[in-house]
C-alpha atoms as a PDB file:
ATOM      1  CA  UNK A   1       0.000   0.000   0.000  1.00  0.00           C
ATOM      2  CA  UNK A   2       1.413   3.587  -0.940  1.00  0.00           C
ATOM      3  CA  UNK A   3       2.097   5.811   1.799  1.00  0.00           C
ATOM      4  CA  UNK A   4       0.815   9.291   0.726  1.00  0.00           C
ATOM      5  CA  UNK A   5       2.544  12.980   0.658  1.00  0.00           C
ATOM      6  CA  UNK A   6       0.445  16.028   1.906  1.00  0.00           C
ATOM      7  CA  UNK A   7       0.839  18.877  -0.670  1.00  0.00           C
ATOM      8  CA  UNK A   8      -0.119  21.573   2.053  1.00  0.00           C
ATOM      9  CA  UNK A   9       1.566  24.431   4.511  1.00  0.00           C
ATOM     10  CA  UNK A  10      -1.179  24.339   6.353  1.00  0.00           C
ATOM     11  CA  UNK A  11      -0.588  22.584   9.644  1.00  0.00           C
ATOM     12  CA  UNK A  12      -4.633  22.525  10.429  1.00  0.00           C
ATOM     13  CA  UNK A  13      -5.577  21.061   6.850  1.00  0.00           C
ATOM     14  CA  UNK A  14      -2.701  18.667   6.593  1.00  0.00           C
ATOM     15  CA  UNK A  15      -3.730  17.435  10.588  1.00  0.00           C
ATOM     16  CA  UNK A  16      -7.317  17.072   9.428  1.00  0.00           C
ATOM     17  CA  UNK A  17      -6.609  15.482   6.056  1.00  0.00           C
ATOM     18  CA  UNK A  18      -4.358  13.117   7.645  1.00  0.00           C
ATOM     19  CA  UNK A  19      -6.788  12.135  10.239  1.00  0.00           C
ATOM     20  CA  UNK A  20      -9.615  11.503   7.322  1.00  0.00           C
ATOM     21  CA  UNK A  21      -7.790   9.689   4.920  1.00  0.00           C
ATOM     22  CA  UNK A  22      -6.358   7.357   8.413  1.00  0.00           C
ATOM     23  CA  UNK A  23     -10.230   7.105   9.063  1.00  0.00           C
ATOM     24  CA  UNK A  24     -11.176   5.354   5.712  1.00  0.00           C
ATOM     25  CA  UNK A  25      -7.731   3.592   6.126  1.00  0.00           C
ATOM     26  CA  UNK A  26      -5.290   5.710   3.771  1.00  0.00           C
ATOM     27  CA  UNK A  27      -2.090   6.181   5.407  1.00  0.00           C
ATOM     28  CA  UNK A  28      -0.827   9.826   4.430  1.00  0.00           C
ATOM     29  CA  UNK A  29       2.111  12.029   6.219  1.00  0.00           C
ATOM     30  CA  UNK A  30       2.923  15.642   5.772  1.00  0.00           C
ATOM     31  CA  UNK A  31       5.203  16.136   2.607  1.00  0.00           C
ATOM     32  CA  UNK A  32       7.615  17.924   5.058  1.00  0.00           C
ATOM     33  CA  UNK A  33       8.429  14.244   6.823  1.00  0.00           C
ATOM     34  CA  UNK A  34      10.039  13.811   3.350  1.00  0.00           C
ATOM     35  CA  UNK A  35      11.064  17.044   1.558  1.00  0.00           C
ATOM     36  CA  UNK A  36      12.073  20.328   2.875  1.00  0.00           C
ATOM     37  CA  UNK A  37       9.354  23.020   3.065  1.00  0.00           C
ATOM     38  CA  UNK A  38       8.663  24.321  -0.461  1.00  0.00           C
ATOM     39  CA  UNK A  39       6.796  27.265  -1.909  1.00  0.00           C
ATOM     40  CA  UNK A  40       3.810  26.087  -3.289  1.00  0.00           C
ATOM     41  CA  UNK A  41       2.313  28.464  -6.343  1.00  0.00           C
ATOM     42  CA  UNK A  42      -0.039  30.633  -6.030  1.00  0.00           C
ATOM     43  CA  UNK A  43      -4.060  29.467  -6.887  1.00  0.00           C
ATOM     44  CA  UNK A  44      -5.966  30.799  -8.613  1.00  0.00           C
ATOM     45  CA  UNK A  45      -9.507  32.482  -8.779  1.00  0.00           C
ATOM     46  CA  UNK A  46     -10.826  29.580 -10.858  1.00  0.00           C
ATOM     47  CA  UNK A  47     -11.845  26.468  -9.489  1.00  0.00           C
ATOM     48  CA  UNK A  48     -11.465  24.188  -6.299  1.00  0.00           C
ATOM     49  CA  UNK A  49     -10.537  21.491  -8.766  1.00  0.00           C
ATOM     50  CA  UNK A  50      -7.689  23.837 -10.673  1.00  0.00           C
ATOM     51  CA  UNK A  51      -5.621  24.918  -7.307  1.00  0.00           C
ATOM     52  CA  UNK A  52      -5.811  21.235  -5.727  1.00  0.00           C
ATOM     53  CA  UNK A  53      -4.214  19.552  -8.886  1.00  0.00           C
ATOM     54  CA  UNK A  54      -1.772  22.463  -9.668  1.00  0.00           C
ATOM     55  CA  UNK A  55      -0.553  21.631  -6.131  1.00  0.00           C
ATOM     56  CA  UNK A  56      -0.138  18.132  -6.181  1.00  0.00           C
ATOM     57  CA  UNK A  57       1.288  18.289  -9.722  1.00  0.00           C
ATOM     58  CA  UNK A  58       3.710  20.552  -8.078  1.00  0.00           C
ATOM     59  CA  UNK A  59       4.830  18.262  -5.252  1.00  0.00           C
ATOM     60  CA  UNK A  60       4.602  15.104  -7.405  1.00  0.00           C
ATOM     61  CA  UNK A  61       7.606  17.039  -9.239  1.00  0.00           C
ATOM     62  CA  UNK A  62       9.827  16.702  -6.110  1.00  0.00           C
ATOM     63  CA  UNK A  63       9.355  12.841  -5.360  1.00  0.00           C
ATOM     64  CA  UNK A  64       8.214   9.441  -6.358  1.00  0.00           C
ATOM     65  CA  UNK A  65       5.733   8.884  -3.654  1.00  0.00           C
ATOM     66  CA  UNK A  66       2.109   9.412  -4.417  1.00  0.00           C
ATOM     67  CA  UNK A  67       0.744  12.754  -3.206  1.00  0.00           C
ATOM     68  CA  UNK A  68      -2.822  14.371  -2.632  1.00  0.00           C
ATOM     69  CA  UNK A  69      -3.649  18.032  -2.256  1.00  0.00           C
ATOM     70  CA  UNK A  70      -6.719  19.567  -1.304  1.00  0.00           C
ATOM     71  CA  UNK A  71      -8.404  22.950  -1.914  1.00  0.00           C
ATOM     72  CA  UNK A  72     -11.574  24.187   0.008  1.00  0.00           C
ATOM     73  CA  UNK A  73     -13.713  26.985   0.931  1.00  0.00           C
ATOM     74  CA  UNK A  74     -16.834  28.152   2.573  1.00  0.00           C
ATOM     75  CA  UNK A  75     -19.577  29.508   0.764  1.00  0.00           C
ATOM     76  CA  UNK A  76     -22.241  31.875   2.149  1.00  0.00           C
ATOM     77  CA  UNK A  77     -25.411  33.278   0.328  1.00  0.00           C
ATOM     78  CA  UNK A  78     -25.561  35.938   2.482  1.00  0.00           C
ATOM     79  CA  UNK A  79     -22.516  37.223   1.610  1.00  0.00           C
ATOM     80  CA  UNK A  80     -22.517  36.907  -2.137  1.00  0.00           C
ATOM     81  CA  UNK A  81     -19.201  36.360  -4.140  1.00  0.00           C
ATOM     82  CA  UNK A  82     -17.242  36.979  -1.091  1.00  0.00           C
ATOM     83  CA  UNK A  83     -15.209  33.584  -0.243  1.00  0.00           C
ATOM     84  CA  UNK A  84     -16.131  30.470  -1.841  1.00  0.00           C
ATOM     85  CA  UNK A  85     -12.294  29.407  -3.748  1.00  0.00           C
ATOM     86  CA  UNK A  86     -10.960  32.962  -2.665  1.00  0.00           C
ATOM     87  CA  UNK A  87     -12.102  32.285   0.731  1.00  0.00           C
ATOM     88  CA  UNK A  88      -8.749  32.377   2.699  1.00  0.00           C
ATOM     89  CA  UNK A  89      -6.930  34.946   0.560  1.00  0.00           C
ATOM     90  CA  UNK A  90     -10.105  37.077   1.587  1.00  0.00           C
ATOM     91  CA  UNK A  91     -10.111  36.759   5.233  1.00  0.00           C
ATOM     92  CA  UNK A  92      -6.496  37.120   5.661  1.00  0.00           C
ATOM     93  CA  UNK A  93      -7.011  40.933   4.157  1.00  0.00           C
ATOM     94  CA  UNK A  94      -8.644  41.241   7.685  1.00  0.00           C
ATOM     95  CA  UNK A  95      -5.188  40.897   9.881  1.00  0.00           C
ATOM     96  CA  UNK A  96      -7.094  42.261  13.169  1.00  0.00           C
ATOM     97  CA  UNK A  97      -9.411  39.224  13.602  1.00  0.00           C
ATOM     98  CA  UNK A  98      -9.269  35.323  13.395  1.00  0.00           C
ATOM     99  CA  UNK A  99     -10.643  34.186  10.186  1.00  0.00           C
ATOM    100  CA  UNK A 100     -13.753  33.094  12.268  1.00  0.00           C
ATOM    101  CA  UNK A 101     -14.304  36.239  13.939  1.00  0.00           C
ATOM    102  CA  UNK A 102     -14.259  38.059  10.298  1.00  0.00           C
ATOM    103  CA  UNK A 103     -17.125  36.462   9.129  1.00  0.00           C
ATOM    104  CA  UNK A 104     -18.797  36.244  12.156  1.00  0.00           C
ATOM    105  CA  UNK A 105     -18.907  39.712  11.594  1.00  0.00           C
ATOM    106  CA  UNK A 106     -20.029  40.052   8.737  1.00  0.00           C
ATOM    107  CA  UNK A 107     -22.747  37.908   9.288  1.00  0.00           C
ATOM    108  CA  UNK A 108     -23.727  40.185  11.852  1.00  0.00           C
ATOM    109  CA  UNK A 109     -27.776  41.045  11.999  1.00  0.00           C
ATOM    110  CA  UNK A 110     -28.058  38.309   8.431  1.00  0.00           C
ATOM    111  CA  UNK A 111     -31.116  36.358   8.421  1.00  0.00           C
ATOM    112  CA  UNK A 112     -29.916  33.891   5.995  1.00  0.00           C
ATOM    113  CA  UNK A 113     -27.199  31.883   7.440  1.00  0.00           C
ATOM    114  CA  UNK A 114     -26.801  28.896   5.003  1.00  0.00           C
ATOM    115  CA  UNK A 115     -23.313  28.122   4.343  1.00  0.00           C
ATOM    116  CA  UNK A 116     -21.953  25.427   2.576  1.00  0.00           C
ATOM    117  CA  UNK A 117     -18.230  23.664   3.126  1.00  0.00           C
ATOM    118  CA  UNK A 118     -16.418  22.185   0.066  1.00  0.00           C
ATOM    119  CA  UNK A 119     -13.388  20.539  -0.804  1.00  0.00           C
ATOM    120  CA  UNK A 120     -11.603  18.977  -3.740  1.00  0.00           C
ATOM    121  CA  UNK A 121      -9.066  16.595  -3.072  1.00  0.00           C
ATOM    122  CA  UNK A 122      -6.430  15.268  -6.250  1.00  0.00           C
ATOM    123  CA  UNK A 123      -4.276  12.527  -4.979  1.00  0.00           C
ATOM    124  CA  UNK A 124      -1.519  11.923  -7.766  1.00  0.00           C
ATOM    125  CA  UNK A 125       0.391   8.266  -7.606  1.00  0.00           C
ATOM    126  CA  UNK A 126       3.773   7.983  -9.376  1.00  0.00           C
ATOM    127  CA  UNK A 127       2.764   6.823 -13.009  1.00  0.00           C
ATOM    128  CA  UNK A 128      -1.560   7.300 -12.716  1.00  0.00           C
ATOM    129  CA  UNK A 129      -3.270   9.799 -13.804  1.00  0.00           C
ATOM    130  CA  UNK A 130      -4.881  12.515 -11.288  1.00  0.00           C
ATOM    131  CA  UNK A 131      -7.776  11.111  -9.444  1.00  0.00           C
ATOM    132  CA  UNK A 132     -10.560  13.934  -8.124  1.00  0.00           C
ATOM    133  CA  UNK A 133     -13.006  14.060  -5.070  1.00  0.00           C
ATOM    134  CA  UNK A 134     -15.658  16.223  -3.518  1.00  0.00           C
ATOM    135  CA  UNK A 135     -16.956  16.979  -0.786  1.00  0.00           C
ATOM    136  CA  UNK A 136     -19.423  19.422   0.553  1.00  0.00           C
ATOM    137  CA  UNK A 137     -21.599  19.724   3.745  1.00  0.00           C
ATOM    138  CA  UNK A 138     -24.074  22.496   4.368  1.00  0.00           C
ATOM    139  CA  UNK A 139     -25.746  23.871   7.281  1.00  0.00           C
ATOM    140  CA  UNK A 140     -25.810  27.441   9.214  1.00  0.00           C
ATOM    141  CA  UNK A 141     -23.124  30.126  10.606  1.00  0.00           C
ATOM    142  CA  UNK A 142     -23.774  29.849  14.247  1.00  0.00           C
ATOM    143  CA  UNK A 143     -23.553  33.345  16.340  1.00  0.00           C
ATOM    144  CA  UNK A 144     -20.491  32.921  18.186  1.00  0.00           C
ATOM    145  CA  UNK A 145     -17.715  29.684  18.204  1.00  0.00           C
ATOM    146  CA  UNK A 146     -18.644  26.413  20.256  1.00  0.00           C
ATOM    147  CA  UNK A 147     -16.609  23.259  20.557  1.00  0.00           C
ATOM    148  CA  UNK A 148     -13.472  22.155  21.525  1.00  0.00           C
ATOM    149  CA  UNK A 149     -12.944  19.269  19.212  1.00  0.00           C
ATOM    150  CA  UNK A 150     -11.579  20.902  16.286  1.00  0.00           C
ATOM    151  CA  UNK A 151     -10.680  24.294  15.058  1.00  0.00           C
ATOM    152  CA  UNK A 152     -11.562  26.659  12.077  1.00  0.00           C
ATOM    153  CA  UNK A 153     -14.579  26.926  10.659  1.00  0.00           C
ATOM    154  CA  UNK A 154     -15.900  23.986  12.476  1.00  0.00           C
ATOM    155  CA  UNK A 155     -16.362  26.049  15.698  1.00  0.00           C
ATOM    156  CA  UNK A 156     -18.803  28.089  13.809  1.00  0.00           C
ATOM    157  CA  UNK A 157     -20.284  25.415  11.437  1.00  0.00           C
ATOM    158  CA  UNK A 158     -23.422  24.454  12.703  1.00  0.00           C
ATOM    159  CA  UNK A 159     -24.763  21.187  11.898  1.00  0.00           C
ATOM    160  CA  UNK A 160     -28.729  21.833  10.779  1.00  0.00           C
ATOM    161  CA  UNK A 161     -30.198  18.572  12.166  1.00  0.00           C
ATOM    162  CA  UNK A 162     -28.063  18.147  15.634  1.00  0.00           C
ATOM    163  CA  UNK A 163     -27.883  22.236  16.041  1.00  0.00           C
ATOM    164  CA  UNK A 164     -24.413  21.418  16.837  1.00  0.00           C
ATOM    165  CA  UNK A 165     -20.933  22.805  15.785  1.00  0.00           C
ATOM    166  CA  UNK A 166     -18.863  20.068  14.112  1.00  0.00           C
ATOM    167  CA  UNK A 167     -16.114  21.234  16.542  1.00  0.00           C
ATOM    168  CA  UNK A 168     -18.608  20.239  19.566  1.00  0.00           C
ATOM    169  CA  UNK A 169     -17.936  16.793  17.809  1.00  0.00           C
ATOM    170  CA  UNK A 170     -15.618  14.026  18.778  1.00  0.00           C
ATOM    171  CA  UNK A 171     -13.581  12.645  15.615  1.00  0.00           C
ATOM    172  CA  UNK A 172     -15.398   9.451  15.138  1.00  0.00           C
ATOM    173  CA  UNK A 173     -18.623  11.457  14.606  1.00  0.00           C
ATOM    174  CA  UNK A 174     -17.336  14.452  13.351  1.00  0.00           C
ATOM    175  CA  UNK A 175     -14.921  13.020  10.226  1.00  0.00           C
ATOM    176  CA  UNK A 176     -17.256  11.513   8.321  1.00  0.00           C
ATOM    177  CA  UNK A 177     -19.610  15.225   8.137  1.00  0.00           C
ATOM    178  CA  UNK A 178     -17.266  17.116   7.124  1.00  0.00           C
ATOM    179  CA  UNK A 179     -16.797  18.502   3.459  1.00  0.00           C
ATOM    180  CA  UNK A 180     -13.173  17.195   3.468  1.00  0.00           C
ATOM    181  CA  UNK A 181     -14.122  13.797   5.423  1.00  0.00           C
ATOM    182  CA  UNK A 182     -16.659  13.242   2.309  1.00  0.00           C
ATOM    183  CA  UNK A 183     -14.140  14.125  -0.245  1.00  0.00           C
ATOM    184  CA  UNK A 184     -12.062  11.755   1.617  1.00  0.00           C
ATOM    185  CA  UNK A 185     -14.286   8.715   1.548  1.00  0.00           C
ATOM    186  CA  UNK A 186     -15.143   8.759  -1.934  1.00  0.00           C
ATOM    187  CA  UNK A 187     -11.361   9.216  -2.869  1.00  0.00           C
ATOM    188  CA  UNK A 188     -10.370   6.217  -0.661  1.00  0.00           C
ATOM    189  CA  UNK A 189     -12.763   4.204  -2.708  1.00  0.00           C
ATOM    190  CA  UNK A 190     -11.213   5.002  -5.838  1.00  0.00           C
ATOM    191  CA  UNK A 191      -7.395   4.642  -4.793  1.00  0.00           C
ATOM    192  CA  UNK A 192      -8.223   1.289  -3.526  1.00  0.00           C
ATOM    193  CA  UNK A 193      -5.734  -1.115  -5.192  1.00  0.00           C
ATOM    194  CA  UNK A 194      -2.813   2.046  -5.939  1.00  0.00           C
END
């Protein structure tokens, strides 16, 4: 079974990713384990799909092992273009507050709530071609952050059905709601056998 490379700097995302590949039984390490840290490029304002494979095309270019990259965003009605595959390059304009705090502001007196998570995962295994997932789970901004289980956007991600944050959920509930846990499991399916 291949052992797969990370294509992230992001210590949260590579942590989660790691933990929901491990819980459909994908073993994957940070690329740093392996390589020095490396400059990804920049992505681009054009798809989820587009910035995930231009990273792990990137990495695969620095070693033999198979690697998978993810790109991901929140979405919010309410707020109309704002985020969505821009969605981190946006909120770090706003260097005074934690990403969550920013749009908890903005959502500020908003009836409409709805957001939606989503992430595109591209694994890339020495000599295959590119293999794509998606995942997306919607629900509500909650008011304020809740839960101690996880960090980012799941302390604010409310869960419509169990009016819960996923962060107020432990792991083994929590992984397989989440936009990149769903990603995750339908990519594990297909890399079965690589």
């Amino acid at each position: 079974m291949i052992k797969w490379l990370i294509a992230s700097n992001n210590a949260f995302k590579t942590r989660d990713l790691i933990n929901c590949l491990a819980f459909y039984g994908v073993k994957a390490v940070p690329y740093t384990d392996e390589l020095p840290q490396l400059q990804f490029p920049k992505e681009n304002t054009v798809s989820y799909a587009a910035n995930a494979l231009d990273k792990a095309r990137f990495l695969a270019t620095y070693t033999n092992q198979g690697v998978i990259a993810d790109d991901s965003g929140i979405e919010v009605p309410a707020l109309g273009e704002h985020f969505g595959v821009t969605t981190k390059r946006e909120l770090h304009q706003d260097i005074s507050h934690s990403d969550n705090q920013t749009i908890l502001n903005a959502m500020r007196g908003q009836i409409d709530r709805r957001a939606t998570m989503i992430s595109t995962l591209v694994a890339i295994a020495p000599g295959k071609a590119p293999v794509t997932s998606v995942g997306r789970v919607s629900g509500t901004i909650a008011t304020k952050t809740r839960g101690d289980y996880s960090t980012g956007f799941d302390k604010i991600f409310l869960l419509p059905h169990q009016q819960v944050t996923l962060a107020e959920l432990p792991d083994e509930e929590r992984l397989p709601l989440t936009h990149r846990g769903r990603a995750t499991k339908q990519l594990a399916a297909e890399l079965r056998g690589v």
